[in-house]
Structure formats: structure tokens, C-alpha cells
PDB file of N, CA and C in Angstrom:
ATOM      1  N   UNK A   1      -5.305 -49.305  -8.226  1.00  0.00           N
ATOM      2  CA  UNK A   1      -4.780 -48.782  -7.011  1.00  0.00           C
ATOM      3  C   UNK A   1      -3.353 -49.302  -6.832  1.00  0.00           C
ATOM      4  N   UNK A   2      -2.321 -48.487  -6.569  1.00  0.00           N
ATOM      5  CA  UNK A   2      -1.193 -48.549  -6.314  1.00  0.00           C
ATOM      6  C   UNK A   2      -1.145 -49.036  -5.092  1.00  0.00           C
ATOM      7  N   UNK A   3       0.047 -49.654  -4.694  1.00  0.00           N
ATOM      8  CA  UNK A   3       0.442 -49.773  -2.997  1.00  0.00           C
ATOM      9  C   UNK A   3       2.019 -50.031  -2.803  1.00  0.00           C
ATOM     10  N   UNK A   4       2.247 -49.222  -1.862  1.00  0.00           N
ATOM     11  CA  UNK A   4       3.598 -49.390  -1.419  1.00  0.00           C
ATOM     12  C   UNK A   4       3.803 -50.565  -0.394  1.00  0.00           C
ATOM     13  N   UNK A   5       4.359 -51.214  -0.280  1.00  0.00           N
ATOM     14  CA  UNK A   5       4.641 -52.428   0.632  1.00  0.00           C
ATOM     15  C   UNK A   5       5.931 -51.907   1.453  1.00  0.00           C
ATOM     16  N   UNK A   6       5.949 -51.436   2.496  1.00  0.00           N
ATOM     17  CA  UNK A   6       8.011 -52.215   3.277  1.00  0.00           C
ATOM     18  C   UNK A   6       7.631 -52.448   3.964  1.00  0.00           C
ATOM     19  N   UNK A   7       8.704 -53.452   4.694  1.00  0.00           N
ATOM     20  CA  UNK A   7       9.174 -54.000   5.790  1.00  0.00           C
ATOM     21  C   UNK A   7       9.103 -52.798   7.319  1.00  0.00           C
ATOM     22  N   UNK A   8       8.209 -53.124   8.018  1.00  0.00           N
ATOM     23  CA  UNK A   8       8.546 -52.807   9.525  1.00  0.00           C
ATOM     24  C   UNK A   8       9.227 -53.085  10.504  1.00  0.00           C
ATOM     25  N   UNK A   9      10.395 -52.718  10.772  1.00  0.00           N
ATOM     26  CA  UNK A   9      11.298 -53.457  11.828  1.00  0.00           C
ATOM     27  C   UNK A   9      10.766 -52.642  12.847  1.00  0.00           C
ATOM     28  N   UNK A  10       9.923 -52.945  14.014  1.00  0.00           N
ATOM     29  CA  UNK A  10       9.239 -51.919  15.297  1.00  0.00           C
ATOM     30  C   UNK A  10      10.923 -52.170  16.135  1.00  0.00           C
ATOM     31  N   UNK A  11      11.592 -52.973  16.395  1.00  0.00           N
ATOM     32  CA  UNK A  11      12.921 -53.064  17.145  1.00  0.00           C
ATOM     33  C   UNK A  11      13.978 -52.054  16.415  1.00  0.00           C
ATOM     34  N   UNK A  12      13.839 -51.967  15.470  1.00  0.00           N
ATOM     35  CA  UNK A  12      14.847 -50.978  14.705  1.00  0.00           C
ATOM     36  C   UNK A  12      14.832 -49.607  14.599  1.00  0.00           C
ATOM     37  N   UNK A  13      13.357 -49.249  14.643  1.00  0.00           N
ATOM     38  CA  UNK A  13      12.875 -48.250  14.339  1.00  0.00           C
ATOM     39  C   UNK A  13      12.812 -47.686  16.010  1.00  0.00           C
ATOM     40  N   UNK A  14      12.059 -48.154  17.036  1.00  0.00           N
ATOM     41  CA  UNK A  14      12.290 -47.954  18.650  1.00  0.00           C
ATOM     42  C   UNK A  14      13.747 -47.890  19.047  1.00  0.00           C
ATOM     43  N   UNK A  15      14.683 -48.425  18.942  1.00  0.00           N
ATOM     44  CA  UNK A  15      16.583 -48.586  18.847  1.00  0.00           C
ATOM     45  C   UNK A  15      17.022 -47.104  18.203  1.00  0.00           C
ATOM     46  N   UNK A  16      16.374 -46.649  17.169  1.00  0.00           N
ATOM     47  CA  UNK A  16      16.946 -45.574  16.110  1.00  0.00           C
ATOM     48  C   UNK A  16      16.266 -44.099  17.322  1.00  0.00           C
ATOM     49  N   UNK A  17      14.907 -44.256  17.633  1.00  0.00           N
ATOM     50  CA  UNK A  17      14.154 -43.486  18.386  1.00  0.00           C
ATOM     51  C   UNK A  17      15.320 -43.374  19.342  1.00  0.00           C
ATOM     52  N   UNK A  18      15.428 -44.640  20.146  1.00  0.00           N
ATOM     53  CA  UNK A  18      15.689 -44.511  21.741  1.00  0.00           C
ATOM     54  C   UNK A  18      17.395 -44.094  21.660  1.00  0.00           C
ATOM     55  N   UNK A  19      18.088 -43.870  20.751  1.00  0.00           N
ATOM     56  CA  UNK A  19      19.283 -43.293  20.811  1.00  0.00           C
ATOM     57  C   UNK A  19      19.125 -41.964  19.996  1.00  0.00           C
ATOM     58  N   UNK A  20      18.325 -41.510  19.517  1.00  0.00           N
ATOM     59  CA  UNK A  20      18.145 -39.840  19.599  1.00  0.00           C
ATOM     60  C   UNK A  20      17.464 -38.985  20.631  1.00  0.00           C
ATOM     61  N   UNK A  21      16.503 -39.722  20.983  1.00  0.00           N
ATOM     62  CA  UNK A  21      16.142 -38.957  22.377  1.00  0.00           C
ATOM     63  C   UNK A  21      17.450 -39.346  23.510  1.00  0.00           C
ATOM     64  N   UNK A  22      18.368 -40.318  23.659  1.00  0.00           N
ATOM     65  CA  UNK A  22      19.627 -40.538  24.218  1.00  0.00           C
ATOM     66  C   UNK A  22      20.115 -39.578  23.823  1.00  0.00           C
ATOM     67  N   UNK A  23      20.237 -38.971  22.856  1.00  0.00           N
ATOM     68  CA  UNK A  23      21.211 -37.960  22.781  1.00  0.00           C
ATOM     69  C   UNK A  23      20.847 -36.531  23.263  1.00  0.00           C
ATOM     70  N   UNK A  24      19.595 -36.185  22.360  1.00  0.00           N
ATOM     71  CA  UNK A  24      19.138 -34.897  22.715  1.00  0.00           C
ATOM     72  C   UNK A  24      19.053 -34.675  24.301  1.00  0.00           C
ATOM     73  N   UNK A  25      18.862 -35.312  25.143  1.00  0.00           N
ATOM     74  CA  UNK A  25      19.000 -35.867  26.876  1.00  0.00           C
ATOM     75  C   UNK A  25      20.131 -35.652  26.985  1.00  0.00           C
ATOM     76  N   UNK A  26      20.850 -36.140  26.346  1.00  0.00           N
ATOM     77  CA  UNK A  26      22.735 -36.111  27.227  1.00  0.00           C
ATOM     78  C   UNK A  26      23.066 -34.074  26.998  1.00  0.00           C
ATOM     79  N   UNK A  27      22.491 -33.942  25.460  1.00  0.00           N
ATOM     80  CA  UNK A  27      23.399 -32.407  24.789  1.00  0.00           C
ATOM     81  C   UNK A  27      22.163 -31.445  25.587  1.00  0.00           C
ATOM     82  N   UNK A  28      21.206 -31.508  26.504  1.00  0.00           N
ATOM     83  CA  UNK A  28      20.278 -31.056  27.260  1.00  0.00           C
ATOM     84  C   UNK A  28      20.819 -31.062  28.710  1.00  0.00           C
ATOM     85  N   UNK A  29      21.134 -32.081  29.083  1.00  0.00           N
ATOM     86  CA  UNK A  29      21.475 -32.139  30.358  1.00  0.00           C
ATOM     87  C   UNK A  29      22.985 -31.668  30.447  1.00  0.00           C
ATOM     88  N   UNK A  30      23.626 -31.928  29.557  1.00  0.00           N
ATOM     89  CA  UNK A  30      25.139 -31.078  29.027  1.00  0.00           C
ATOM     90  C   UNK A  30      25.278 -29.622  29.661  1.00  0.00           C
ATOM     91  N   UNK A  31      24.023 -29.210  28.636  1.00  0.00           N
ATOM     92  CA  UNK A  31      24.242 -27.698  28.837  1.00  0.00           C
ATOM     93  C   UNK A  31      23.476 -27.327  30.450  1.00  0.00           C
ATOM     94  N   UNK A  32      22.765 -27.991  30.136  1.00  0.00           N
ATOM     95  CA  UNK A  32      22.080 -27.126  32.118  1.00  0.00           C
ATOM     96  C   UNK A  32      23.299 -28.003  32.991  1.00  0.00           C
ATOM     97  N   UNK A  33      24.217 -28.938  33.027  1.00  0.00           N
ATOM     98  CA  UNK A  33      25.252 -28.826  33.699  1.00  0.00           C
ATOM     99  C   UNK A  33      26.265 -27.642  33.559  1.00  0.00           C
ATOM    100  N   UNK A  34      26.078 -27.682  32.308  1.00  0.00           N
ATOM    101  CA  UNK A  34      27.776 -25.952  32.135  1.00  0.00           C
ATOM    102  C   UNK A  34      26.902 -25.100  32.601  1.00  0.00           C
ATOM    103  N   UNK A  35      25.765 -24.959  32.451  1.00  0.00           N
ATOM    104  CA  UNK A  35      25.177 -23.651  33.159  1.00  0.00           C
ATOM    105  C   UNK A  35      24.943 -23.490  34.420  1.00  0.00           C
ATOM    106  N   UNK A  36      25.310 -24.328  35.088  1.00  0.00           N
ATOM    107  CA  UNK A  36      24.732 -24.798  36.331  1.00  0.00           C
ATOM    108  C   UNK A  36      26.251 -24.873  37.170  1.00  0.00           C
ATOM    109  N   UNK A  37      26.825 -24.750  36.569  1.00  0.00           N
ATOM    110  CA  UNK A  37      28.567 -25.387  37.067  1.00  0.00           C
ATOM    111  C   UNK A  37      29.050 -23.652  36.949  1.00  0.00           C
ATOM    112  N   UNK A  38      28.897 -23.129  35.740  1.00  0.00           N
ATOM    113  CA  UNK A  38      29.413 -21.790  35.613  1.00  0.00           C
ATOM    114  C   UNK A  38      29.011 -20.603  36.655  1.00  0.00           C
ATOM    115  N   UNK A  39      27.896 -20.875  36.867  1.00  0.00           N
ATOM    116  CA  UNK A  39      26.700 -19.901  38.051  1.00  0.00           C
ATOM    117  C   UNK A  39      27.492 -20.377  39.308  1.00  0.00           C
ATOM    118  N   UNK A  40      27.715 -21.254  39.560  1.00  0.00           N
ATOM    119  CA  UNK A  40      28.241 -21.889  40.638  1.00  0.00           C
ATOM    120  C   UNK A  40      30.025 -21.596  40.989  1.00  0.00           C
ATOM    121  N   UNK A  41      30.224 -21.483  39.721  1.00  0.00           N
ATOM    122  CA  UNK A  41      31.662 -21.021  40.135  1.00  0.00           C
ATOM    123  C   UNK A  41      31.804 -19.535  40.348  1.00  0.00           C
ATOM    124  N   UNK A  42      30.820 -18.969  39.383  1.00  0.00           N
ATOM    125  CA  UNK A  42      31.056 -17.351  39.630  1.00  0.00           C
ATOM    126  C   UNK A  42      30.555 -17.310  41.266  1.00  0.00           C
ATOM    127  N   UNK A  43      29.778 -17.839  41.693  1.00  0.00           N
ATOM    128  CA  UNK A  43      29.336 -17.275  42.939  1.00  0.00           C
ATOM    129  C   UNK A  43      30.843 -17.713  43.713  1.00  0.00           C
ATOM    130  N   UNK A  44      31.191 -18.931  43.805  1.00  0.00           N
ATOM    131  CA  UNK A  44      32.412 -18.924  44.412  1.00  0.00           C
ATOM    132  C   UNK A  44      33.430 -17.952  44.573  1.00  0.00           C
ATOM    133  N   UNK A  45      33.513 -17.452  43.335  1.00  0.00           N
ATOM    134  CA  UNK A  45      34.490 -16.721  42.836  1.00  0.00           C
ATOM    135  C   UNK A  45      34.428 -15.057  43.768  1.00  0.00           C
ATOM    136  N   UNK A  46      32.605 -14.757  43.719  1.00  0.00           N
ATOM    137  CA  UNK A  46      32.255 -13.924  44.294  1.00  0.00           C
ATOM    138  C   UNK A  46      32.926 -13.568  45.733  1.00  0.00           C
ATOM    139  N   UNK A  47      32.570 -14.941  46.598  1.00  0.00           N
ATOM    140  CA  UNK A  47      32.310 -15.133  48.081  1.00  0.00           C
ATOM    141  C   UNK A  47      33.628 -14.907  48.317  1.00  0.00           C
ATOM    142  N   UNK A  48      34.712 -15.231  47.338  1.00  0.00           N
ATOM    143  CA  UNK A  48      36.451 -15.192  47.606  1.00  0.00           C
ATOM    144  C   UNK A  48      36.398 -14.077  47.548  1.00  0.00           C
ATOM    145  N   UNK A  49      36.284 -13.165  46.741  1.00  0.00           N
ATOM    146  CA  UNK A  49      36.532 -11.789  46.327  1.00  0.00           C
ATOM    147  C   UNK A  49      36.237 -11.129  47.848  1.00  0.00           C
ATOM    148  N   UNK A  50      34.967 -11.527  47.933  1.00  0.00           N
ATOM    149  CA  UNK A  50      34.344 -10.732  49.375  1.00  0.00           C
ATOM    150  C   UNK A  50      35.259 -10.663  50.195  1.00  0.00           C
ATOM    151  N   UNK A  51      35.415 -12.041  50.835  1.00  0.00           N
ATOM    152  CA  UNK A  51      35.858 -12.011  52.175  1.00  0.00           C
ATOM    153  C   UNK A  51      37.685 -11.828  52.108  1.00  0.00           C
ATOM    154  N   UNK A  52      38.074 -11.710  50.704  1.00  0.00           N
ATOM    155  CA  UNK A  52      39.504 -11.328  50.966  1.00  0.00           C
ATOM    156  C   UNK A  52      39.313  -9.497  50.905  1.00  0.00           C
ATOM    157  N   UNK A  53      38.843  -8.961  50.378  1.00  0.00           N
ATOM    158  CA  UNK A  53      38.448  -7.697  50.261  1.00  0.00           C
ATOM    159  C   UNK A  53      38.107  -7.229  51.954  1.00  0.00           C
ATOM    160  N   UNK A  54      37.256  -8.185  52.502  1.00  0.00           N
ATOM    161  CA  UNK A  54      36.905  -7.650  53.609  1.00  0.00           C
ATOM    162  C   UNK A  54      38.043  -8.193  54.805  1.00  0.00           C
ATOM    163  N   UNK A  55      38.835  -8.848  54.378  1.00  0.00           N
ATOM    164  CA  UNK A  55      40.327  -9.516  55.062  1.00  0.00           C
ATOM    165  C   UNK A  55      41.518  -7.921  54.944  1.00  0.00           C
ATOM    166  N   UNK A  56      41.222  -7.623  53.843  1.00  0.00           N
ATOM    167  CA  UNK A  56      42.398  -6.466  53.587  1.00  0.00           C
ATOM    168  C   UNK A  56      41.945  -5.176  54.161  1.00  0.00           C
ATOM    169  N   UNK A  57      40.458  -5.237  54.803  1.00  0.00           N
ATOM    170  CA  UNK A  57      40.044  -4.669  55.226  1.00  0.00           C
ATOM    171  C   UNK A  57      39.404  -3.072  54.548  1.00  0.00           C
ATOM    172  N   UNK A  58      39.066  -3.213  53.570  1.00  0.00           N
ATOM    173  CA  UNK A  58      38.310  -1.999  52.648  1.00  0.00           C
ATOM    174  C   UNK A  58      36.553  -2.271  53.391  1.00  0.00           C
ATOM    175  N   UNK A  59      35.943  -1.140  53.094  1.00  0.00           N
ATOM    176  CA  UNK A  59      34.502  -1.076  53.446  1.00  0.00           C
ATOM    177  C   UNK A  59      33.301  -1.912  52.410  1.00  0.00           C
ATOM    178  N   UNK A  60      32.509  -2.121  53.033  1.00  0.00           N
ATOM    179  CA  UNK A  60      30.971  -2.788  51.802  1.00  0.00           C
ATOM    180  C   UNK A  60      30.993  -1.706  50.956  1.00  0.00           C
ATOM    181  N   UNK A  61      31.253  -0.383  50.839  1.00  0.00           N
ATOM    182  CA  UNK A  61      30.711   0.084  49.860  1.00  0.00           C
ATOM    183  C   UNK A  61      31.953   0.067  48.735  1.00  0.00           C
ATOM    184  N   UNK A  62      33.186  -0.003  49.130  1.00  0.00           N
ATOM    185  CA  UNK A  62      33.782   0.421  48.174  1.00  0.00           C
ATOM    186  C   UNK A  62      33.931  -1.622  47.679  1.00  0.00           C
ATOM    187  N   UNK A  63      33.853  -2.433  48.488  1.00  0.00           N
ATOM    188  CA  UNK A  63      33.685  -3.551  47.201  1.00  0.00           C
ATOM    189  C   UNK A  63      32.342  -3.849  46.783  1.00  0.00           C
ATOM    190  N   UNK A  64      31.469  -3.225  47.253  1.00  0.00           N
ATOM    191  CA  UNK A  64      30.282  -3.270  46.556  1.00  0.00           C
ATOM    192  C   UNK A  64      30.195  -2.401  45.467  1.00  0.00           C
ATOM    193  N   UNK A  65      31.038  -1.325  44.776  1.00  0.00           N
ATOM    194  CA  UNK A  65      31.224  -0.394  44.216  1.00  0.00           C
ATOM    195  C   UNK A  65      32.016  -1.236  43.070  1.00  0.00           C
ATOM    196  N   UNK A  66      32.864  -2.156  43.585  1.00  0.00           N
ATOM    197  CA  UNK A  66      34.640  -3.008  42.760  1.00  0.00           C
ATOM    198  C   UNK A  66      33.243  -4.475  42.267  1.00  0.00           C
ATOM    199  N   UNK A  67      32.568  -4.641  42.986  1.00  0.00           N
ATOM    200  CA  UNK A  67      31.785  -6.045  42.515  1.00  0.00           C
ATOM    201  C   UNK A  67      30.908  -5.382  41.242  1.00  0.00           C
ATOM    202  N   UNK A  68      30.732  -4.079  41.101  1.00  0.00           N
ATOM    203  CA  UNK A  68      29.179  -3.756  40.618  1.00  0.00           C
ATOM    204  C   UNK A  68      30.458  -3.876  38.896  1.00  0.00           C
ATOM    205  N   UNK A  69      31.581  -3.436  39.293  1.00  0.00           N
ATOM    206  CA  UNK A  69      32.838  -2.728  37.826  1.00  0.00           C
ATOM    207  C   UNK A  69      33.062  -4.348  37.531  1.00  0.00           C
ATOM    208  N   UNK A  70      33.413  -4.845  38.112  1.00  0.00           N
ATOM    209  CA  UNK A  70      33.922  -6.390  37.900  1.00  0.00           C
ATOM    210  C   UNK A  70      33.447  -7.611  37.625  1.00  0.00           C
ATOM    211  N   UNK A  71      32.206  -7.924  38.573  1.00  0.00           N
ATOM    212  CA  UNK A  71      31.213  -8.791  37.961  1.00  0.00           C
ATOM    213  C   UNK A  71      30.026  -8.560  37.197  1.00  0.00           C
ATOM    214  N   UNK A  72      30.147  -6.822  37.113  1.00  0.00           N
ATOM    215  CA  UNK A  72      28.532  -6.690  36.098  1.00  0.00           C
ATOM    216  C   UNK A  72      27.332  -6.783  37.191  1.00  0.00           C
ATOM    217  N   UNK A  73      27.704  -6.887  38.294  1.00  0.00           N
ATOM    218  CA  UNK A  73      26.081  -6.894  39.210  1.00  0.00           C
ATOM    219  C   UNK A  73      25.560  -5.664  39.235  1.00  0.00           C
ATOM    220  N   UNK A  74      23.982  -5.500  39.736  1.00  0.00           N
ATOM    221  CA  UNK A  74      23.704  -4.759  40.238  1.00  0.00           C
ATOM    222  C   UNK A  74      23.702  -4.305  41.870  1.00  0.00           C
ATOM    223  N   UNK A  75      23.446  -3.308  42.168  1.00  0.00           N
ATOM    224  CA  UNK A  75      23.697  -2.528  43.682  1.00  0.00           C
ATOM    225  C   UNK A  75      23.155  -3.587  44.467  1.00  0.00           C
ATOM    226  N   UNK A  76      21.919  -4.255  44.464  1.00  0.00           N
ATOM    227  CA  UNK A  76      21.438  -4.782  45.327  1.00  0.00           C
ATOM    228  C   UNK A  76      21.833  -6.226  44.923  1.00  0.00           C
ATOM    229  N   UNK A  77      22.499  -6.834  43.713  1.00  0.00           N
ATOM    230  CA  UNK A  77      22.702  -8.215  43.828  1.00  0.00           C
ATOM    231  C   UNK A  77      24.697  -7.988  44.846  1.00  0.00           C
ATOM    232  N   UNK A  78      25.206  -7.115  44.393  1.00  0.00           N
ATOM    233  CA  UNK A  78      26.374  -7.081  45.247  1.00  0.00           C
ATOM    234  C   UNK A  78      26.222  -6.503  46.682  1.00  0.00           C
ATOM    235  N   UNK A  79      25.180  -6.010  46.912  1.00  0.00           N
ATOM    236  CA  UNK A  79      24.863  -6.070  48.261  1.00  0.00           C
ATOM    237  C   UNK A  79      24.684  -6.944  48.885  1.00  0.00           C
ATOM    238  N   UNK A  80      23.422  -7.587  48.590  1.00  0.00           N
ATOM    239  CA  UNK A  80      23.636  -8.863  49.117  1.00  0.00           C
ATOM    240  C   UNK A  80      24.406 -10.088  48.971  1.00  0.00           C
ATOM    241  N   UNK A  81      25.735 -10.288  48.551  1.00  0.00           N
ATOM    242  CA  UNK A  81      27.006 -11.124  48.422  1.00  0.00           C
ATOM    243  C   UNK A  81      27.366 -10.434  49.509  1.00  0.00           C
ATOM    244  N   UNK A  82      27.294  -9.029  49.997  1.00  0.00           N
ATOM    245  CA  UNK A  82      28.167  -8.658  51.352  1.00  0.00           C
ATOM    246  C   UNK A  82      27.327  -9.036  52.430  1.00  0.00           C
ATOM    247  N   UNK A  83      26.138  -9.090  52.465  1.00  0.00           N
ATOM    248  CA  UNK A  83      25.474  -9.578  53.280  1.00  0.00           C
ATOM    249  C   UNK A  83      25.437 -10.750  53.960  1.00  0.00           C
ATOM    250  N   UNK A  84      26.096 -11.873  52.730  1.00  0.00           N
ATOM    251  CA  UNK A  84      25.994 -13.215  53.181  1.00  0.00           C
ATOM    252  C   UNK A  84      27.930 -13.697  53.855  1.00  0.00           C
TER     253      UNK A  84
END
């Protein structure tokens, strides 16, 4: 019978673990921050659009018409941005 013998370092091997799950955590939480930051700015971006649109004084339908060409929404998600 053969046998392989090594050395167990459990501190080395837990250290090697606990900085890849460190990472995969940081490049995880990374991205649901940019995704989370980007959603967040478009809506900003939205709410400006609105209320200068509705400052220059045009109707809900025709920037609900300019939101649907511009941001890609649908009727009822740019409806309700005029709503709020």
C-alpha cells in the first residue's frame, strides 16, 4: 500500500479560503453597487427631464411620448415618472 503524506497548514489553507471568498464579496457587491448606482442615476436623470419639460411647459403626453423615444420606457413606466 502506497501513501501520500503532506503537511496540513489549517491557518494557511483558512487565510487562502478567507481572501477568495474576500474577493468574490467585494467583485459581488461591486457590481450590485454599479447596478444599483446606475438605476439610481437614470431615475434622477428621469425626474430632471420631467419637471424641466413640465417647467417649459409641454403636456404629459407629449413627454411621455419624448420619455418612451429617449429612455426606452414603456407607456405606463413613463407614465408613471409623470405621475410622481
Amino acid at each position: 500500500m502506497n501513501a501520500l503524506l503532506t503537511e496540513y497548514d489549517e491557518e494557511k489553507v483558512m487565510k487562502s479560503l478567507s481572501k477568495e471568498f474576500y474577493e468574490d464579496g467585494y467583485e459581488d457587491g461591486r457590481e450590485a453597487g454599479l447596478a444599483e448606482g446606475l438605476a439610481e442615476g437614470l431615475a434622477e436623470g428621469i425626474h430632471a427631464f420631467v419637471s424641466y419639460n413640465l417647467e417649459v411647459g409641454k403636456s404629459g403626453e407629449q413627454i411621455v411620448s419624448e420619455m418612451i423615444k429617449i429612455f426606452s420606457l414603456s407607456k405606463a413606466q413613463a407614465e408613471k415618472y409623470i405621475q410622481q
